[in-house]
C-alpha atoms as a PDB file:
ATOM      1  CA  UNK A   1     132.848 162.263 -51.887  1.00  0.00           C
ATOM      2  CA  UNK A   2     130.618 159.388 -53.809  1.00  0.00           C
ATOM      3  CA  UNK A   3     129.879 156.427 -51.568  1.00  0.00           C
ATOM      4  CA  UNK A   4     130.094 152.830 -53.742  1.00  0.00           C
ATOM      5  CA  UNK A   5     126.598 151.106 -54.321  1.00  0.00           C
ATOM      6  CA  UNK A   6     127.159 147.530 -54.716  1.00  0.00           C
ATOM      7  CA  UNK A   7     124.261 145.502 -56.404  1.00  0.00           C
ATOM      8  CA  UNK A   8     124.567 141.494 -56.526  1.00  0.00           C
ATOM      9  CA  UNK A   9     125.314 140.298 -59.980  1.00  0.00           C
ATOM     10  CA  UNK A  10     122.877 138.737 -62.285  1.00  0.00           C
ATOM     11  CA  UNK A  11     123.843 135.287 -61.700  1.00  0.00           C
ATOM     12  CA  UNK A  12     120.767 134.114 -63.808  1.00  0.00           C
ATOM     13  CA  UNK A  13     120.290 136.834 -66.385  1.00  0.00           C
ATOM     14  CA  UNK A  14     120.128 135.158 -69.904  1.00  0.00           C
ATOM     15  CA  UNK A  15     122.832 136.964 -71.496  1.00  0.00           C
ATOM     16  CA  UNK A  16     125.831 134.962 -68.790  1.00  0.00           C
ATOM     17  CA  UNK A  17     126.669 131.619 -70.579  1.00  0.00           C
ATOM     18  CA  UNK A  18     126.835 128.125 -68.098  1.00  0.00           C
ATOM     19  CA  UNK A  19     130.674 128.593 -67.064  1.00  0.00           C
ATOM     20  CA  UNK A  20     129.866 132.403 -65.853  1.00  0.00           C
ATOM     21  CA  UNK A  21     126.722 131.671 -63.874  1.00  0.00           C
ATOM     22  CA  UNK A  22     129.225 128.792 -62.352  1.00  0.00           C
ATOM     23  CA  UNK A  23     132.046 130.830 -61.676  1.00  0.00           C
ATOM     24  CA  UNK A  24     129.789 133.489 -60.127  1.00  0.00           C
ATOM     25  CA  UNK A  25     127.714 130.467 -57.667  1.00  0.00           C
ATOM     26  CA  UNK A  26     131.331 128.889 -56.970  1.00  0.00           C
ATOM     27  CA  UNK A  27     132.242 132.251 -55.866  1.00  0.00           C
ATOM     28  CA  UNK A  28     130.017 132.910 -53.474  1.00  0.00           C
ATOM     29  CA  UNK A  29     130.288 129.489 -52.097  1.00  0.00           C
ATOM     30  CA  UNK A  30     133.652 130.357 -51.338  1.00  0.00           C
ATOM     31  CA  UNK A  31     132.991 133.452 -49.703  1.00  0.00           C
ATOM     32  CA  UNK A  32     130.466 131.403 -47.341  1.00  0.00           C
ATOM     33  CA  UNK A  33     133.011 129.143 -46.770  1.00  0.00           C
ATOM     34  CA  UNK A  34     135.545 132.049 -45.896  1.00  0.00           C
ATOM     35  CA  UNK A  35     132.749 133.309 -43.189  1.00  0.00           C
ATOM     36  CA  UNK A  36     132.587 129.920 -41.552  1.00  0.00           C
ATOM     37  CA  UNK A  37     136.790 129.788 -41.199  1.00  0.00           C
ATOM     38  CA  UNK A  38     136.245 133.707 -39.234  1.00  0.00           C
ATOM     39  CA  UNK A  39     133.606 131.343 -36.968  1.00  0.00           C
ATOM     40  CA  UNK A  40     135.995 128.699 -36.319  1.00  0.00           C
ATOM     41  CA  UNK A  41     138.872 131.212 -35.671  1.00  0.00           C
ATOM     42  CA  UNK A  42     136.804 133.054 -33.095  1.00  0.00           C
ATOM     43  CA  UNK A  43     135.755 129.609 -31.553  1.00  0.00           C
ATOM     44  CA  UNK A  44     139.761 128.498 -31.209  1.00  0.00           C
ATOM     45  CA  UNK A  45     140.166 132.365 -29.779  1.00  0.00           C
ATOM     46  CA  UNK A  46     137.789 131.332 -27.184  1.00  0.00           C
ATOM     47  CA  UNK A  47     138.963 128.067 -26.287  1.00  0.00           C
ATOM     48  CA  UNK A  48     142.856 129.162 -26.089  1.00  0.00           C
ATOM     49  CA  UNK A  49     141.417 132.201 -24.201  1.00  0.00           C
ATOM     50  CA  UNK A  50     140.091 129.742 -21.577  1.00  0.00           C
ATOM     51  CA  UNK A  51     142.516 126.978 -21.851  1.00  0.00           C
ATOM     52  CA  UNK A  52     145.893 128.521 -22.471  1.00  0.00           C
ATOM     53  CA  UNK A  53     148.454 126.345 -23.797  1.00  0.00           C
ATOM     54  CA  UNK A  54     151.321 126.419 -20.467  1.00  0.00           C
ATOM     55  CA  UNK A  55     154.309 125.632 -23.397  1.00  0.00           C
ATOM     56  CA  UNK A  56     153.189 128.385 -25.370  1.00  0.00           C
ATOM     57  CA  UNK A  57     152.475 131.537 -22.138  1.00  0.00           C
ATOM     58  CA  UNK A  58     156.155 130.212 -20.980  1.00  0.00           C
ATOM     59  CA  UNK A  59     157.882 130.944 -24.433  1.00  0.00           C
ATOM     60  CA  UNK A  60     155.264 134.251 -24.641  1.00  0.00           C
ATOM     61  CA  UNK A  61     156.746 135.352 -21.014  1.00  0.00           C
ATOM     62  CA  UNK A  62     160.203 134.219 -21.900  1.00  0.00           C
ATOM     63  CA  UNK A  63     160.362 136.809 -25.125  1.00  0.00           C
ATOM     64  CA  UNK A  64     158.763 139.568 -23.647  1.00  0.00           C
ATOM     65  CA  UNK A  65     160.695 139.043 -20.140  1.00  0.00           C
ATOM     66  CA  UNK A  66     163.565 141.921 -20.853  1.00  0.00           C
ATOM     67  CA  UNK A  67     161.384 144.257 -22.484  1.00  0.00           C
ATOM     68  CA  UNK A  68     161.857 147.664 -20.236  1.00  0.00           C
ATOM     69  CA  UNK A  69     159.101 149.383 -19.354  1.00  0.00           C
ATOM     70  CA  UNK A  70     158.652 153.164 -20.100  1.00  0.00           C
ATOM     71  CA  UNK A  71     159.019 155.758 -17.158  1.00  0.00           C
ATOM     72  CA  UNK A  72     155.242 157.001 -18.439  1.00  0.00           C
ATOM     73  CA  UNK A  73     153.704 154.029 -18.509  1.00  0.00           C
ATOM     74  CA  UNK A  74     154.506 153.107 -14.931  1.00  0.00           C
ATOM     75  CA  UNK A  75     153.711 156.407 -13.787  1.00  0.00           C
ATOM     76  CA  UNK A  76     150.376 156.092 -15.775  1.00  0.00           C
ATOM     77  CA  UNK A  77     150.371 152.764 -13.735  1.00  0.00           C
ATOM     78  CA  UNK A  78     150.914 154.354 -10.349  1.00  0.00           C
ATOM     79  CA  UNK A  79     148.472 157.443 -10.859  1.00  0.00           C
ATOM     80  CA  UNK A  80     146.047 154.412 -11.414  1.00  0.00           C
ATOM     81  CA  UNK A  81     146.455 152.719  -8.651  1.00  0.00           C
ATOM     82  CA  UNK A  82     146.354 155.892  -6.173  1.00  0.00           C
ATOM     83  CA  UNK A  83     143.302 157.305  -7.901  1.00  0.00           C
ATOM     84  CA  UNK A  84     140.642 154.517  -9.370  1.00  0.00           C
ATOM     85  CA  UNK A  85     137.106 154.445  -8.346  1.00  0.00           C
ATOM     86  CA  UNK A  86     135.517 151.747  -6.516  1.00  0.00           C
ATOM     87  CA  UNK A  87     134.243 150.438  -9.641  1.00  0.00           C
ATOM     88  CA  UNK A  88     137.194 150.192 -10.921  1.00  0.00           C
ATOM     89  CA  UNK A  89     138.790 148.514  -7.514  1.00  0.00           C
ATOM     90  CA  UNK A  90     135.968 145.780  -8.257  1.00  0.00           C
ATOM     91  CA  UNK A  91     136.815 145.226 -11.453  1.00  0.00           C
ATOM     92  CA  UNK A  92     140.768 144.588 -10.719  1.00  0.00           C
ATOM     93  CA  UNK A  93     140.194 142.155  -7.623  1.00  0.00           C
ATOM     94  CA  UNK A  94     137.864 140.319 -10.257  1.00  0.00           C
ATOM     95  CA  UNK A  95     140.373 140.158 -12.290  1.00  0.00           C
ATOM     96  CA  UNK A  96     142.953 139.162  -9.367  1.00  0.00           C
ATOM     97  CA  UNK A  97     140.374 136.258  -8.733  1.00  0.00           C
ATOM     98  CA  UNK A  98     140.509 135.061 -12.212  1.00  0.00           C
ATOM     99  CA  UNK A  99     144.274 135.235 -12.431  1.00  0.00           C
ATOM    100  CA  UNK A 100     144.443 133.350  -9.208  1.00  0.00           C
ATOM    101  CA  UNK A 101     141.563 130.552 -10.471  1.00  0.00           C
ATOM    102  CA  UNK A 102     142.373 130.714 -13.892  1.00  0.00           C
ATOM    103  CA  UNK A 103     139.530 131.545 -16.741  1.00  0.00           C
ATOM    104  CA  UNK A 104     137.339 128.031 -16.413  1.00  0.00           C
ATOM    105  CA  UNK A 105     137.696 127.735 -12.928  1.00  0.00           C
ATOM    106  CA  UNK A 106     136.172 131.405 -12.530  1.00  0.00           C
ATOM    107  CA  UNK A 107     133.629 130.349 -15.031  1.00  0.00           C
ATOM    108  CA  UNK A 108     132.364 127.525 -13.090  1.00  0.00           C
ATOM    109  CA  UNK A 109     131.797 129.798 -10.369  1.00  0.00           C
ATOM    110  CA  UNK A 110     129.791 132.297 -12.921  1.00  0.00           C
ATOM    111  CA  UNK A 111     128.402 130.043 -15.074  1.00  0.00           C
ATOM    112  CA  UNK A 112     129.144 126.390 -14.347  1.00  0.00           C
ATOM    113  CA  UNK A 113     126.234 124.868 -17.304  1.00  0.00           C
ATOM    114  CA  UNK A 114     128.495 126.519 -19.431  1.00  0.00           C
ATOM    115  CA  UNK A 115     131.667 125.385 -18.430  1.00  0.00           C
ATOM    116  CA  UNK A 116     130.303 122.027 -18.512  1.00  0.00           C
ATOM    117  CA  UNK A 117     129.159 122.647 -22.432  1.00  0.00           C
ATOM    118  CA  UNK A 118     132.603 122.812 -23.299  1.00  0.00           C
ATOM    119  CA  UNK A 119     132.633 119.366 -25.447  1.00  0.00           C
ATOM    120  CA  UNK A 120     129.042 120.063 -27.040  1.00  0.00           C
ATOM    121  CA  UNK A 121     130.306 123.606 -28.651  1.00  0.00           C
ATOM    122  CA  UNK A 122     134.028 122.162 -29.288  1.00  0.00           C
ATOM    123  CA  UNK A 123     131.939 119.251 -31.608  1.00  0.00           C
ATOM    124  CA  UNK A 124     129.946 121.503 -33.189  1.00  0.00           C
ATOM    125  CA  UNK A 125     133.320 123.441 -34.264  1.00  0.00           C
ATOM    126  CA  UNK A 126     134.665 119.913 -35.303  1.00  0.00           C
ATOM    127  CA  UNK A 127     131.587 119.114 -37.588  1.00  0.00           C
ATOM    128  CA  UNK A 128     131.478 122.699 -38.786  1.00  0.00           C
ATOM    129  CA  UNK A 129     135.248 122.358 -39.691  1.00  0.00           C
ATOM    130  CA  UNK A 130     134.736 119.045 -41.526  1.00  0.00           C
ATOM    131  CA  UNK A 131     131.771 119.435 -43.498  1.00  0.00           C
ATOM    132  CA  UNK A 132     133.336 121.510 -46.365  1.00  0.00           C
ATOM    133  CA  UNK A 133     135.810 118.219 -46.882  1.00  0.00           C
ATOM    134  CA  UNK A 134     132.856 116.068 -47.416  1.00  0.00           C
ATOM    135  CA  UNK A 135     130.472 116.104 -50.006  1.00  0.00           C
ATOM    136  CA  UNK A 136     127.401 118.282 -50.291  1.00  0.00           C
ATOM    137  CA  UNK A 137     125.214 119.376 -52.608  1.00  0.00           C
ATOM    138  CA  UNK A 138     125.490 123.143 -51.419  1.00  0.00           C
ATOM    139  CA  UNK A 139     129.070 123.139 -50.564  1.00  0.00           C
ATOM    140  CA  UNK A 140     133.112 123.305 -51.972  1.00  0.00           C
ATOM    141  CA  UNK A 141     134.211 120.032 -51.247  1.00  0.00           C
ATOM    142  CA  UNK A 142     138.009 120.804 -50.299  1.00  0.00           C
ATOM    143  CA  UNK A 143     140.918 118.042 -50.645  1.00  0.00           C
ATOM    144  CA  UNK A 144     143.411 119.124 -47.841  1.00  0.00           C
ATOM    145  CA  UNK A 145     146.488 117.351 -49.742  1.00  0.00           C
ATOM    146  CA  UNK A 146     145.547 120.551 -52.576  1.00  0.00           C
ATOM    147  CA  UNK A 147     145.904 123.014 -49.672  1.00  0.00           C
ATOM    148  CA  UNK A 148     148.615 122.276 -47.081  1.00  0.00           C
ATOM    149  CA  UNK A 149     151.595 119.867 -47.777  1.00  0.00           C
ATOM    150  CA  UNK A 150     152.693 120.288 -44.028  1.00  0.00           C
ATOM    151  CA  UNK A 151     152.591 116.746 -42.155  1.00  0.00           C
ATOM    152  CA  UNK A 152     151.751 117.666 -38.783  1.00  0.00           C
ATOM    153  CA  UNK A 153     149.088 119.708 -40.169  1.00  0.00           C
ATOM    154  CA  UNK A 154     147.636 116.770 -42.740  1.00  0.00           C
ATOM    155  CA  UNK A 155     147.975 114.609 -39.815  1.00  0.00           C
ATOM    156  CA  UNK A 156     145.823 117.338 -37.270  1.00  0.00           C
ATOM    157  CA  UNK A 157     143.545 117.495 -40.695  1.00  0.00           C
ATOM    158  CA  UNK A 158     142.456 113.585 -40.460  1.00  0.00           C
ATOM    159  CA  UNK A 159     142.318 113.460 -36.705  1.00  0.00           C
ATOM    160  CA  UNK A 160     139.844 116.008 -36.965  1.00  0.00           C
ATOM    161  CA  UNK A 161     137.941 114.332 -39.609  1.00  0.00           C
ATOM    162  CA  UNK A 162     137.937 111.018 -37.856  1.00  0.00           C
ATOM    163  CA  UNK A 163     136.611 112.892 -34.796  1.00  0.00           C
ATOM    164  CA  UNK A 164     134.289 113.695 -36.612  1.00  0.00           C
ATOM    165  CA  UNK A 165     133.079 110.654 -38.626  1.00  0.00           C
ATOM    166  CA  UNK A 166     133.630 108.292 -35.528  1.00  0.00           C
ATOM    167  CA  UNK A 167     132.182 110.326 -32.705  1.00  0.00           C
ATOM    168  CA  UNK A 168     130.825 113.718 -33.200  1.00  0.00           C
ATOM    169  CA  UNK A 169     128.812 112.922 -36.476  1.00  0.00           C
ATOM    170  CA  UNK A 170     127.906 109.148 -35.678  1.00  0.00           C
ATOM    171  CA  UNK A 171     128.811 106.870 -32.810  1.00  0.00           C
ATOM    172  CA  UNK A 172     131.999 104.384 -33.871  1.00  0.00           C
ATOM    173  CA  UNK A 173     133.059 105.232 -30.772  1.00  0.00           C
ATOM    174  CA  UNK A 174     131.555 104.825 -27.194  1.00  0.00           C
ATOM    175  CA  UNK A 175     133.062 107.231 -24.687  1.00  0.00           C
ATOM    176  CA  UNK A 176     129.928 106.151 -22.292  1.00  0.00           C
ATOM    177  CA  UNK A 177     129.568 103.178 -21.383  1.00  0.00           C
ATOM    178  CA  UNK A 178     126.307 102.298 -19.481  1.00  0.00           C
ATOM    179  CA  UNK A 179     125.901  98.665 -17.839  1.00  0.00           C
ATOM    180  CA  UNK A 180     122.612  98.124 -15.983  1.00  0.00           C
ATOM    181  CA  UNK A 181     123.456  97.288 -12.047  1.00  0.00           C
ATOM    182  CA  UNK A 182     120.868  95.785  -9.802  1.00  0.00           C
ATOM    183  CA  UNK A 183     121.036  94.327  -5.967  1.00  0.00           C
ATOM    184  CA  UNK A 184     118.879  92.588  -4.368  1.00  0.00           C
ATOM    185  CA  UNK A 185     117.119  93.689  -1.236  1.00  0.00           C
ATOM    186  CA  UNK A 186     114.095  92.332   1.047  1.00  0.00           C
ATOM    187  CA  UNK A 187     114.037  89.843  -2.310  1.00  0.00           C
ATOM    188  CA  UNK A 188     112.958  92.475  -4.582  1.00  0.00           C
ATOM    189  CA  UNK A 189     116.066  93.469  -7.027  1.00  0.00           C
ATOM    190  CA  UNK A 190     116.426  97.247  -7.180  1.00  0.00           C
ATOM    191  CA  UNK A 191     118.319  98.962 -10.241  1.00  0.00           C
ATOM    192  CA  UNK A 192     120.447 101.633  -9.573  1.00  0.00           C
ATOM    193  CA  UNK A 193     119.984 104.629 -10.705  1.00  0.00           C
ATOM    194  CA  UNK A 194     122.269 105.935 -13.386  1.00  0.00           C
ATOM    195  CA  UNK A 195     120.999 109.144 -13.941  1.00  0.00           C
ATOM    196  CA  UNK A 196     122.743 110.555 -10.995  1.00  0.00           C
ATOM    197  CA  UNK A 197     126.067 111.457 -12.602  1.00  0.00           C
ATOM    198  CA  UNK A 198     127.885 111.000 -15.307  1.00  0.00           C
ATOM    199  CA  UNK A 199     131.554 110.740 -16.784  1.00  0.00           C
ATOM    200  CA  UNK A 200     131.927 110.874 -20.590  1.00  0.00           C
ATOM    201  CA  UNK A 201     135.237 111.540 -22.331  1.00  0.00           C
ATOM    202  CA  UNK A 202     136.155 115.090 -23.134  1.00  0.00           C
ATOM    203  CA  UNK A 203     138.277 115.510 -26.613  1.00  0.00           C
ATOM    204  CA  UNK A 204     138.938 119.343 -26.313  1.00  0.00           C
ATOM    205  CA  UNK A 205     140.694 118.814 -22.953  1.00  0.00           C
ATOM    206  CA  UNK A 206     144.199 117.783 -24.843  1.00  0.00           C
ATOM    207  CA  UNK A 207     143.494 119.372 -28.232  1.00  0.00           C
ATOM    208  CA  UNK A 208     145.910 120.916 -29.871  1.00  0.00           C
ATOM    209  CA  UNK A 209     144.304 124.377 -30.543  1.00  0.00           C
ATOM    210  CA  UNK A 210     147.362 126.109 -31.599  1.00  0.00           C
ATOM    211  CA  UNK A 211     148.305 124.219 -34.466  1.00  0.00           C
ATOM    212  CA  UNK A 212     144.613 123.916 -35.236  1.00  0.00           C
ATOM    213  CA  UNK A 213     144.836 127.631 -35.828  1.00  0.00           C
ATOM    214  CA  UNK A 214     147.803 127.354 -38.025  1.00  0.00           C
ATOM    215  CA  UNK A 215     145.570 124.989 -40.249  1.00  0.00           C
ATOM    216  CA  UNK A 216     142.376 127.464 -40.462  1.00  0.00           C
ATOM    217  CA  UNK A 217     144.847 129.560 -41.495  1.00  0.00           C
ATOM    218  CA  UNK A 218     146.410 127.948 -44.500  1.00  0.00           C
ATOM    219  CA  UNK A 219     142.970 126.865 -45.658  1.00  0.00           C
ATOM    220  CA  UNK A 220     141.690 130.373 -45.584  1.00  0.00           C
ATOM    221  CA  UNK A 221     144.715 131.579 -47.570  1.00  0.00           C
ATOM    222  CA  UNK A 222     143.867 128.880 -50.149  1.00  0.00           C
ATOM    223  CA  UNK A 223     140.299 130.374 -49.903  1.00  0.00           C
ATOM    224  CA  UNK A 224     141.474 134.066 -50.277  1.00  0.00           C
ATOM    225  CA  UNK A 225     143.441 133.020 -53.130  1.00  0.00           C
ATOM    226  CA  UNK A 226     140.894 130.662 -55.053  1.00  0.00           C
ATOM    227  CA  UNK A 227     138.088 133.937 -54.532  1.00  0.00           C
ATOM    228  CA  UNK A 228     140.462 136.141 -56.351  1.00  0.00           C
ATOM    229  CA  UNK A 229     141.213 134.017 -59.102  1.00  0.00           C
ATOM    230  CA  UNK A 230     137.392 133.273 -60.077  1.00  0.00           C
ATOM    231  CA  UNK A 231     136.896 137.102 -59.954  1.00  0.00           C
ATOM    232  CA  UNK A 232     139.288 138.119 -61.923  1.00  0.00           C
ATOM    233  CA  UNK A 233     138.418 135.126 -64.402  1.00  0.00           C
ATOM    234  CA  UNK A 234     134.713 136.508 -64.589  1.00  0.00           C
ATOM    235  CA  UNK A 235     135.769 140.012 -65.164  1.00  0.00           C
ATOM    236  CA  UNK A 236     138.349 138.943 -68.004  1.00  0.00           C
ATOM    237  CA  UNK A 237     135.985 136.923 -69.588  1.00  0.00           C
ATOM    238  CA  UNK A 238     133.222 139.288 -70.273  1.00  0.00           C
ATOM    239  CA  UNK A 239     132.078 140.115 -72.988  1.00  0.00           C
ATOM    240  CA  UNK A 240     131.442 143.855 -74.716  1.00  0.00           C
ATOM    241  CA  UNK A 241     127.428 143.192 -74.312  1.00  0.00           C
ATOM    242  CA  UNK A 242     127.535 141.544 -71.050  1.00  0.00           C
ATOM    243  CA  UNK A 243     129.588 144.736 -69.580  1.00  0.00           C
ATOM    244  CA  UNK A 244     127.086 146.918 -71.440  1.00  0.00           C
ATOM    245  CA  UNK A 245     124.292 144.978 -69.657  1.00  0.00           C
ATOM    246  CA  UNK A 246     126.087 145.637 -66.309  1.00  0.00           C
ATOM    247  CA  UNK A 247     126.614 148.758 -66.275  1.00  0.00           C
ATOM    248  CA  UNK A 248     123.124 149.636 -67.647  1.00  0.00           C
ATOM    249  CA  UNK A 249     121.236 147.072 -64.878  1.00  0.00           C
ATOM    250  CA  UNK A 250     124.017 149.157 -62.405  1.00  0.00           C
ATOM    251  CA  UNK A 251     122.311 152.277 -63.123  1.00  0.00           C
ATOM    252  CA  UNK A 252     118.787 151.380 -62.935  1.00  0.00           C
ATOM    253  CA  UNK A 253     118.823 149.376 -59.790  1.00  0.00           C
ATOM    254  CA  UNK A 254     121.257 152.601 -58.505  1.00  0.00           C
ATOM    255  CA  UNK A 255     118.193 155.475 -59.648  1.00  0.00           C
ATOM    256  CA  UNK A 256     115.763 153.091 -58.029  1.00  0.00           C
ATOM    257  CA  UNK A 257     117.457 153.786 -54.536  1.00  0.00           C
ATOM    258  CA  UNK A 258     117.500 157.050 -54.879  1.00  0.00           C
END
């Protein structure tokens, strides 16, 4: 069986006119921008994975709840039990403890400086998000009007962007307030010291992941569809020499590997 060699296309090569070598750089700009939605994804995976929604696990357990269970898979369940290694034993009551505490409050027992980073990674998901709808010299700048004509998920769309341009990105809003407090003592004043502790304002607390994921969705449809369209336009488009060019550069760079 042959195995498929791809080689990246000649962008710059003399023989492409201006629209190809722009088709081919908008195309990979796309396919960056498709990479960056799999980040985000992952990122809401982890948050809803940590912070499940209760409305959404009570209409999960509420399908599921009159599913029957296999004979075989309980006795699979049962020969389990009665024969797991103490390993395994460790690894269930870990997993009793988390059910009991819940995911974060197990992680603040394991790792509590990164429970507490919770609101630094959620922003930098919020300015990664955003900064394909603003523009860039080395980006797609996306409308999301062009891409979704859902209003709850337009209306997610520009509270995430004015997260963004208000808070995460520059500070339009103050979510820490800091006023300077002093007392007097023996007639000397004394300022207290703020640097104690600290309450800030936490956005991903009542954030509405799910529907977040619903919009990463769409836009990576719209993505999907968009990279398909400017490949097919480059391959329609070529012409007799440029194909003849390809396929001979194909070949050389191919004999080189081998």
């Amino acid at each position: 069986m042959s195995t498929l060699h791809f080689k990246v296309f000649p962008k710059n090569s003399n023989l492409f006119d201006n629209s190809t070598s722009k088709k081919i750089e908008q195309a990979e700009k796309y396919l960056a921008l498709w990479w960056e939605l799999q980040d985000i994804k992952f990122s809401i995976d982890s948050f809803l994975d940590i912070f499940p929604n209760d409305k959404f696990e009570k209409k999960l357990k509420e399908k599921f709840k009159n599913i029957q269970i296999p004979n075989e898979i309980i006795q699979l369940a049962k020969d389990y039990e009665e024969n797991k290694t103490d390993f395994q034993r460790k690894i269930d009551d870990f997993q009793d403890f988390v059910s009991k505490m819940g995911k974060y409050g197990a992680l603040m027992f394991i790792s509590p400086k990164l429970a507490f980073s919770f609101e630094v990674m959620f922003g930098g998901m919020i300015v990664s998000y955003c900064k394909n709808f603003n523009s860039s010299k080395n980006n797609i700048k996306l409308c999301i009007e062009d891409i979704v004509n859902d209003a709850n998920l337009i209306e997610l769309h520009n509270k995430i962007m004015e997260l963004r341009n208000k808070y995460y990105a520059h500070k339009e809003w103050l979510t820490s307030n800091f006023s300077l407090k002093y007392k007097i003592e023996n007639e000397q004043i004394i300022f207290e010291n703020q640097k104690r502790e600290h309450i800030k304002k936490e956005f991903y607390e009542n954030f509405d992941f799910h529907t977040f994921y619903t919009l990463v969705l769409e836009i990576e449809k719209f993505i999907d569809i968009k990279i398909e369209k400017i490949l097919n336009s480059i391959k329609d488009n070529l012409t007799k020499e440029e194909i003849e060019y390809l396929s001979s550069d194909y070949k050389r760079l191919k004999n080189e590997k081998i």
